[in-house]
N, C-alpha and C. Protein backbone atom coordinates (compact mmCIF):
# COMPACT_ATOMS: atom_id res chain seq x y z
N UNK A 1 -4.63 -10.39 -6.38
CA UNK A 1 -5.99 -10.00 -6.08
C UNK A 1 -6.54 -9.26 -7.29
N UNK A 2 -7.57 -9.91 -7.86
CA UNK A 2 -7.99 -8.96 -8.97
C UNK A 2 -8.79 -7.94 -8.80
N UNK A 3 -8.57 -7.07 -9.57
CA UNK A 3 -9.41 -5.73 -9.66
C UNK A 3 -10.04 -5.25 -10.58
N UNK A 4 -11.15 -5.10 -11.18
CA UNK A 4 -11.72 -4.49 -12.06
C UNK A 4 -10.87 -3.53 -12.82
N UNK A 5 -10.61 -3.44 -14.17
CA UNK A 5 -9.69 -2.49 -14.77
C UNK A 5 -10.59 -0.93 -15.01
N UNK A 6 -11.99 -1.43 -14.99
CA UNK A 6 -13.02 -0.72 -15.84
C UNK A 6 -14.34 -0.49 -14.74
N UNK A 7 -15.02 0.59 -14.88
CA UNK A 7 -16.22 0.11 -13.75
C UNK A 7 -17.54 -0.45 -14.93
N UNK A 8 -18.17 -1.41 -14.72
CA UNK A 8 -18.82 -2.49 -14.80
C UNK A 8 -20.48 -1.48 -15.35
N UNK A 9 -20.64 -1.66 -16.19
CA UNK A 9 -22.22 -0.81 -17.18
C UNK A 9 -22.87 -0.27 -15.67
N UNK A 10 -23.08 -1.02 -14.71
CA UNK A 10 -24.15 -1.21 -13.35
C UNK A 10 -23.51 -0.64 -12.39
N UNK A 11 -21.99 -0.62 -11.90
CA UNK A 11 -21.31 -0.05 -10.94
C UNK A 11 -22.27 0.96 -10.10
N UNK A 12 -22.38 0.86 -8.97
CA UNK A 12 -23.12 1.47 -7.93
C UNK A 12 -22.44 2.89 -7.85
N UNK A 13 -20.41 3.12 -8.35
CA UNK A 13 -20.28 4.11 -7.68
C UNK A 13 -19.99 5.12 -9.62
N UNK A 14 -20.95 4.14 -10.71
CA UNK A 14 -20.89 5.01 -11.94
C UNK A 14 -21.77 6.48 -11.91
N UNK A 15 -21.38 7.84 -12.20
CA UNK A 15 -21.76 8.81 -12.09
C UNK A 15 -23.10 8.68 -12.78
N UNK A 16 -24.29 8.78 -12.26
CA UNK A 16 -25.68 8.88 -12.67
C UNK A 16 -26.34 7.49 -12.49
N UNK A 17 -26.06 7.00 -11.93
CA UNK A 17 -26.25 5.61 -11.16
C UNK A 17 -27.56 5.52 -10.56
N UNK A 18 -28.45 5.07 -10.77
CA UNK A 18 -29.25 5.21 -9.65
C UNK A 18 -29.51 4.44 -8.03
N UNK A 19 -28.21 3.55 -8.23
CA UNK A 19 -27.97 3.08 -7.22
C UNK A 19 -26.49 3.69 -5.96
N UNK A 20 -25.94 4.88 -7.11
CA UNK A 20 -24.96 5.61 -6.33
C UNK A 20 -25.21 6.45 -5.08
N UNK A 21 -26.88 6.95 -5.45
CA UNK A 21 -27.50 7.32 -4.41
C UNK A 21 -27.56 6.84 -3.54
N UNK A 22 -27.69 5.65 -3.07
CA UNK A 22 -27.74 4.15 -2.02
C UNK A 22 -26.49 4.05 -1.31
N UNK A 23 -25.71 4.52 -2.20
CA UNK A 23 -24.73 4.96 -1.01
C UNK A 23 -23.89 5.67 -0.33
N UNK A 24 -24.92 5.50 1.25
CA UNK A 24 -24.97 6.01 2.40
C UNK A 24 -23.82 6.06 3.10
N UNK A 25 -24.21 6.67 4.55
CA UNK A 25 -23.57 6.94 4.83
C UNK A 25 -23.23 5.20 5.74
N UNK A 26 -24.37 4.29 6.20
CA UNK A 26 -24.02 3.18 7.23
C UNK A 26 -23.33 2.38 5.98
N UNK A 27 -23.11 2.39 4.20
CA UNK A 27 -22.21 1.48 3.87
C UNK A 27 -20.94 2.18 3.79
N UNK A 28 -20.89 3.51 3.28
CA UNK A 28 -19.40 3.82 3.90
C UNK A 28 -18.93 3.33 5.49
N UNK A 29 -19.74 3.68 6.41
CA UNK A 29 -18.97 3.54 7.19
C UNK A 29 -18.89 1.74 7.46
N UNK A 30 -19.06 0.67 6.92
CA UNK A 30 -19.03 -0.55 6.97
C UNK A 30 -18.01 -0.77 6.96
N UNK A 31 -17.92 -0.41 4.93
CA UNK A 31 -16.37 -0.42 4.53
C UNK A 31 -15.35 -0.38 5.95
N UNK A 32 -15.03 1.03 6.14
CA UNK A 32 -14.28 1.74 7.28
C UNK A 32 -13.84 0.50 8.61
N UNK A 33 -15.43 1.10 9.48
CA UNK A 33 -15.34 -0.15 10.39
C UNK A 33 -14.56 -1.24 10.49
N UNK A 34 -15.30 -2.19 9.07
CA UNK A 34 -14.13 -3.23 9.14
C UNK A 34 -13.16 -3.62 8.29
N UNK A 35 -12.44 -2.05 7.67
CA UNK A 35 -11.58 -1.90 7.21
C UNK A 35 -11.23 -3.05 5.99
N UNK A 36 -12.48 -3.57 5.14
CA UNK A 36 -12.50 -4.22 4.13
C UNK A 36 -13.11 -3.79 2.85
N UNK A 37 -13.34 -4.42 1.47
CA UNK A 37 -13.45 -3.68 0.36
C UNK A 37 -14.87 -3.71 -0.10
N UNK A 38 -15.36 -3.23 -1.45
CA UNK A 38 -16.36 -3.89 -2.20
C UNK A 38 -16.25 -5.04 -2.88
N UNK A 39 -17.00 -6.03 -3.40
CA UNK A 39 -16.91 -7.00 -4.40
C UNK A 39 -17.93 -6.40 -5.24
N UNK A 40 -17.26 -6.24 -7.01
CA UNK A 40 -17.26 -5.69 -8.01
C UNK A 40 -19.21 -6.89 -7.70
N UNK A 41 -20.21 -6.77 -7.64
CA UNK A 41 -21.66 -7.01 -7.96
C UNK A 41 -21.50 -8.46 -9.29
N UNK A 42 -20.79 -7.70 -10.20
CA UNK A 42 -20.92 -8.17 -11.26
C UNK A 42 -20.22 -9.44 -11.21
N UNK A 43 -19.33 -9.60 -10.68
CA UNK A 43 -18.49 -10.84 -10.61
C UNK A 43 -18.88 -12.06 -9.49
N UNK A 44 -19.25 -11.21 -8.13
CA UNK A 44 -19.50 -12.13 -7.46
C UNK A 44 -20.89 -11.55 -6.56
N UNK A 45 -22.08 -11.94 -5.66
CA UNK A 45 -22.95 -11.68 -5.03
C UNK A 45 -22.54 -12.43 -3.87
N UNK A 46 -23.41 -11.26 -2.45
CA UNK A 46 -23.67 -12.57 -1.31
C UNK A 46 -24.59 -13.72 -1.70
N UNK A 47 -24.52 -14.76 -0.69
CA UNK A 47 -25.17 -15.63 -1.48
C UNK A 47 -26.65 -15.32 -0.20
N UNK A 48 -28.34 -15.64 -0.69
CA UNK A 48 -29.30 -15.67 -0.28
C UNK A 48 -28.96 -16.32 1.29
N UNK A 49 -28.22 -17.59 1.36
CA UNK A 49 -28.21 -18.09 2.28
C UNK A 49 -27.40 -17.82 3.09
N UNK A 50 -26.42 -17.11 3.51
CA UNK A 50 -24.99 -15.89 3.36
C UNK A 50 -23.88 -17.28 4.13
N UNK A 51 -24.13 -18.36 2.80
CA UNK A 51 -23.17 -19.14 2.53
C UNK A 51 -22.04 -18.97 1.95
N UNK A 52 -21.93 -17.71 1.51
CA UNK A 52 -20.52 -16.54 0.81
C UNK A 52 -21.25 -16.31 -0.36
N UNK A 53 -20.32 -16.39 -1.47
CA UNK A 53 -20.40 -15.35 -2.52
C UNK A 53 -21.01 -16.45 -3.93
N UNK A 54 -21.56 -16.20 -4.19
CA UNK A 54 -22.33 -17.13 -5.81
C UNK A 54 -22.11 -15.77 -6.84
N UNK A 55 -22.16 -16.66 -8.44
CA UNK A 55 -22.07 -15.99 -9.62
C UNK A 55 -23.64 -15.52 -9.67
N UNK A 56 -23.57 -13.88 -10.00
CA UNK A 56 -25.20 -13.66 -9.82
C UNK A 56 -25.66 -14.17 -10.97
N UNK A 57 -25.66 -14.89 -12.08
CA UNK A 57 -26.11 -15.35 -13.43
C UNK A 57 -26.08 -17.18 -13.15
N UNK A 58 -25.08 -17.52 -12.91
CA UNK A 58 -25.69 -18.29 -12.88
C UNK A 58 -25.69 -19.56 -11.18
N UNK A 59 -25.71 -18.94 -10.44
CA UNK A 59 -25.81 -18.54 -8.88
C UNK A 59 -24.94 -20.19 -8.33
N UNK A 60 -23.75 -20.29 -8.95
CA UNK A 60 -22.81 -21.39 -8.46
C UNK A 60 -21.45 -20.55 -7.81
N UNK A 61 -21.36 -20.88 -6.57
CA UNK A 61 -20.48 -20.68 -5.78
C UNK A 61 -19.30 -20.12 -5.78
N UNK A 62 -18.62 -18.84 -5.78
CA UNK A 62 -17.36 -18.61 -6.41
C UNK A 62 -16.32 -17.93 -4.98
N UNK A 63 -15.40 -18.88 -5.00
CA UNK A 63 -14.39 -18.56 -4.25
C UNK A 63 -14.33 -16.98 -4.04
N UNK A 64 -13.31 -16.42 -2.81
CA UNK A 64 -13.54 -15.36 -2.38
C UNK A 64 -12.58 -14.34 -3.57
N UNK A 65 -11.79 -15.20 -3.61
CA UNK A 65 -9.86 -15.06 -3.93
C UNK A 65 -10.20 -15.22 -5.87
N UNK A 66 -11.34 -15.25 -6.15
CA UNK A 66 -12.16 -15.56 -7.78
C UNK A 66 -12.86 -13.65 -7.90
N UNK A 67 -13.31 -13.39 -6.94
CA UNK A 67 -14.32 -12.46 -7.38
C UNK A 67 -13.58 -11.35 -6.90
N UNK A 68 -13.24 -9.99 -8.62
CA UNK A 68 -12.63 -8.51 -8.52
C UNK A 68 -13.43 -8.27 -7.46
N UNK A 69 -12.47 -7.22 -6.60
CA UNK A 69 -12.74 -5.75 -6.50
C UNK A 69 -13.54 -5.07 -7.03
N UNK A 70 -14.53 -4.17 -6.77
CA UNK A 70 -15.27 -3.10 -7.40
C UNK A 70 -13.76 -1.88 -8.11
N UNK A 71 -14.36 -1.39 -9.43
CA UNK A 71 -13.39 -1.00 -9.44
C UNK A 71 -13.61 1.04 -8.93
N UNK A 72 -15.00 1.05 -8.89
CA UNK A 72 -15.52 1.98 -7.71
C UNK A 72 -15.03 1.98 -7.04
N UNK A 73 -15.41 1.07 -6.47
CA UNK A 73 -14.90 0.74 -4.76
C UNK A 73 -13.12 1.59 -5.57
N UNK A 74 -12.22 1.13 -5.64
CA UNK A 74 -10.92 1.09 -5.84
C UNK A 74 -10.53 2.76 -5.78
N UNK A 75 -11.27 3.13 -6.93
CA UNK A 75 -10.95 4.52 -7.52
C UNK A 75 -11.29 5.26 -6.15
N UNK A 76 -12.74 5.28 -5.67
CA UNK A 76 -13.14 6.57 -4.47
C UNK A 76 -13.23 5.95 -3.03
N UNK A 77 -12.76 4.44 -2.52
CA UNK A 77 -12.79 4.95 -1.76
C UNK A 77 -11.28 4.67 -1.34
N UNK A 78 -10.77 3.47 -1.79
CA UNK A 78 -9.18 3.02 -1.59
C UNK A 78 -8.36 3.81 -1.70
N UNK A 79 -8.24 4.43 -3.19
CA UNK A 79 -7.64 5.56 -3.82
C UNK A 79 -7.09 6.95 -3.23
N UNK A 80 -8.43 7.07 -2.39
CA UNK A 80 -8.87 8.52 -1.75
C UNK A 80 -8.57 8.23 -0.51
N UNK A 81 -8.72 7.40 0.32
CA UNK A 81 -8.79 6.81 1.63
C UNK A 81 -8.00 5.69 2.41
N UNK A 82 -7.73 4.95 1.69
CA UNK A 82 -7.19 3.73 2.00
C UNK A 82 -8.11 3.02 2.54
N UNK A 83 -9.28 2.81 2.56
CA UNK A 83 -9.63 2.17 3.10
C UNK A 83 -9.81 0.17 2.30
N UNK A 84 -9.38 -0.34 3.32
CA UNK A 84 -9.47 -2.31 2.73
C UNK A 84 -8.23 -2.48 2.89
N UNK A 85 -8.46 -3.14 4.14
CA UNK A 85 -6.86 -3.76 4.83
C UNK A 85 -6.23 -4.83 3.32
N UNK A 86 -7.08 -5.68 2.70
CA UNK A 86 -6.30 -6.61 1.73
C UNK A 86 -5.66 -6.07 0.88
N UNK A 87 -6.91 -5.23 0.42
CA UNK A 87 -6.12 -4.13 -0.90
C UNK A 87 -4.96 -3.60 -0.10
N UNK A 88 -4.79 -2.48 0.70
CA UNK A 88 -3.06 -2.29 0.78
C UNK A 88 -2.38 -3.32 0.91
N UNK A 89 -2.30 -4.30 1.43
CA UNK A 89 -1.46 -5.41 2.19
C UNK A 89 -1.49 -6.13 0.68
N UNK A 90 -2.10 -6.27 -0.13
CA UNK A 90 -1.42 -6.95 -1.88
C UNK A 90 -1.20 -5.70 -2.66
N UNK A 91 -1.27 -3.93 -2.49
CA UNK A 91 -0.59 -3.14 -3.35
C UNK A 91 0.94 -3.32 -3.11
N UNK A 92 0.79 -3.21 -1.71
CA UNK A 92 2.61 -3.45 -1.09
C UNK A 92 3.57 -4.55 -1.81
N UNK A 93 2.53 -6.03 -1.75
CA UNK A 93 3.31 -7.21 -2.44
C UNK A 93 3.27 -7.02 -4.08
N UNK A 94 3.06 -6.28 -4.97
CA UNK A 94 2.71 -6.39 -5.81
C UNK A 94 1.33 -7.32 -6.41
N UNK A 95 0.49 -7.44 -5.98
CA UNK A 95 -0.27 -8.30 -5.78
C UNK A 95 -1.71 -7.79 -6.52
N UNK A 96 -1.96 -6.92 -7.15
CA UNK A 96 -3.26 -6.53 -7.39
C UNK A 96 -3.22 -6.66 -9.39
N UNK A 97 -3.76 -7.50 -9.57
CA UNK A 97 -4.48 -7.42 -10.97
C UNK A 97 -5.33 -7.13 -11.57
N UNK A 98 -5.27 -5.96 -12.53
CA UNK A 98 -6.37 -5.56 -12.87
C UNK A 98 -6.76 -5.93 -14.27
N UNK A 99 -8.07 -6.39 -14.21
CA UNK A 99 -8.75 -7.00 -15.68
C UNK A 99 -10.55 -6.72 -15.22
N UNK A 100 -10.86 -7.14 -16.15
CA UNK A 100 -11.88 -6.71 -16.58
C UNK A 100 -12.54 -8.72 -16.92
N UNK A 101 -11.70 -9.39 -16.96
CA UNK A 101 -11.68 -11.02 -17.33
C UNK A 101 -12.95 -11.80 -16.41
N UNK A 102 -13.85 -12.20 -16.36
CA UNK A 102 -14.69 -12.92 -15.55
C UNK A 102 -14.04 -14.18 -15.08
């Protein structure tokens, strides 16, 4: 499972962000709820039609098991919390790769 090595120029959870503000308290508790992760923005988007996930550049379709981890996401809330059933269940297998690689 890849993971962002680095957080991403835009990262929502980069200190002075102006989108760090945005998050609230109903996307923490999403996360939580259903005990799943972020997808790193940069790598993969929902898609308009919420046909899954497209490349936001150039908006062709990218597998689930293709697009990092936020590496936000990773550091504050996984890190701190555990929260994202996949992420533990591939730290356990050895399973988490971290790059920065598109």
């Amino acid at each position: 499972m890849k993971v962002r090595a680095t957080l991403c120029e835009s990262c929502i959870f980069r200190p002075g962000s102006v989108l760090a503000e945005r998050i609230d308290a109903r996307l923490a508790e999403e996360w939580a709820e259903n005990d799943t992760h972020q997808t790193c923005h940069q790598s993969a988007i929902a898609s308009d039609d919420d046909d899954g996930l497209m490349d936001p550049e150039t908006g062709e379709p990218v597998k689930p098991e293709d697009a990092a981890v936020c590496r936000g996401f990773y550091q504050e809330v996984f890190l701190k919390k555990g929260t994202g059933q996949l992420l533990r269940i591939m730290e356990r297998l050895d399973g988490l790769e971290f790059s920065d690689d598109e």
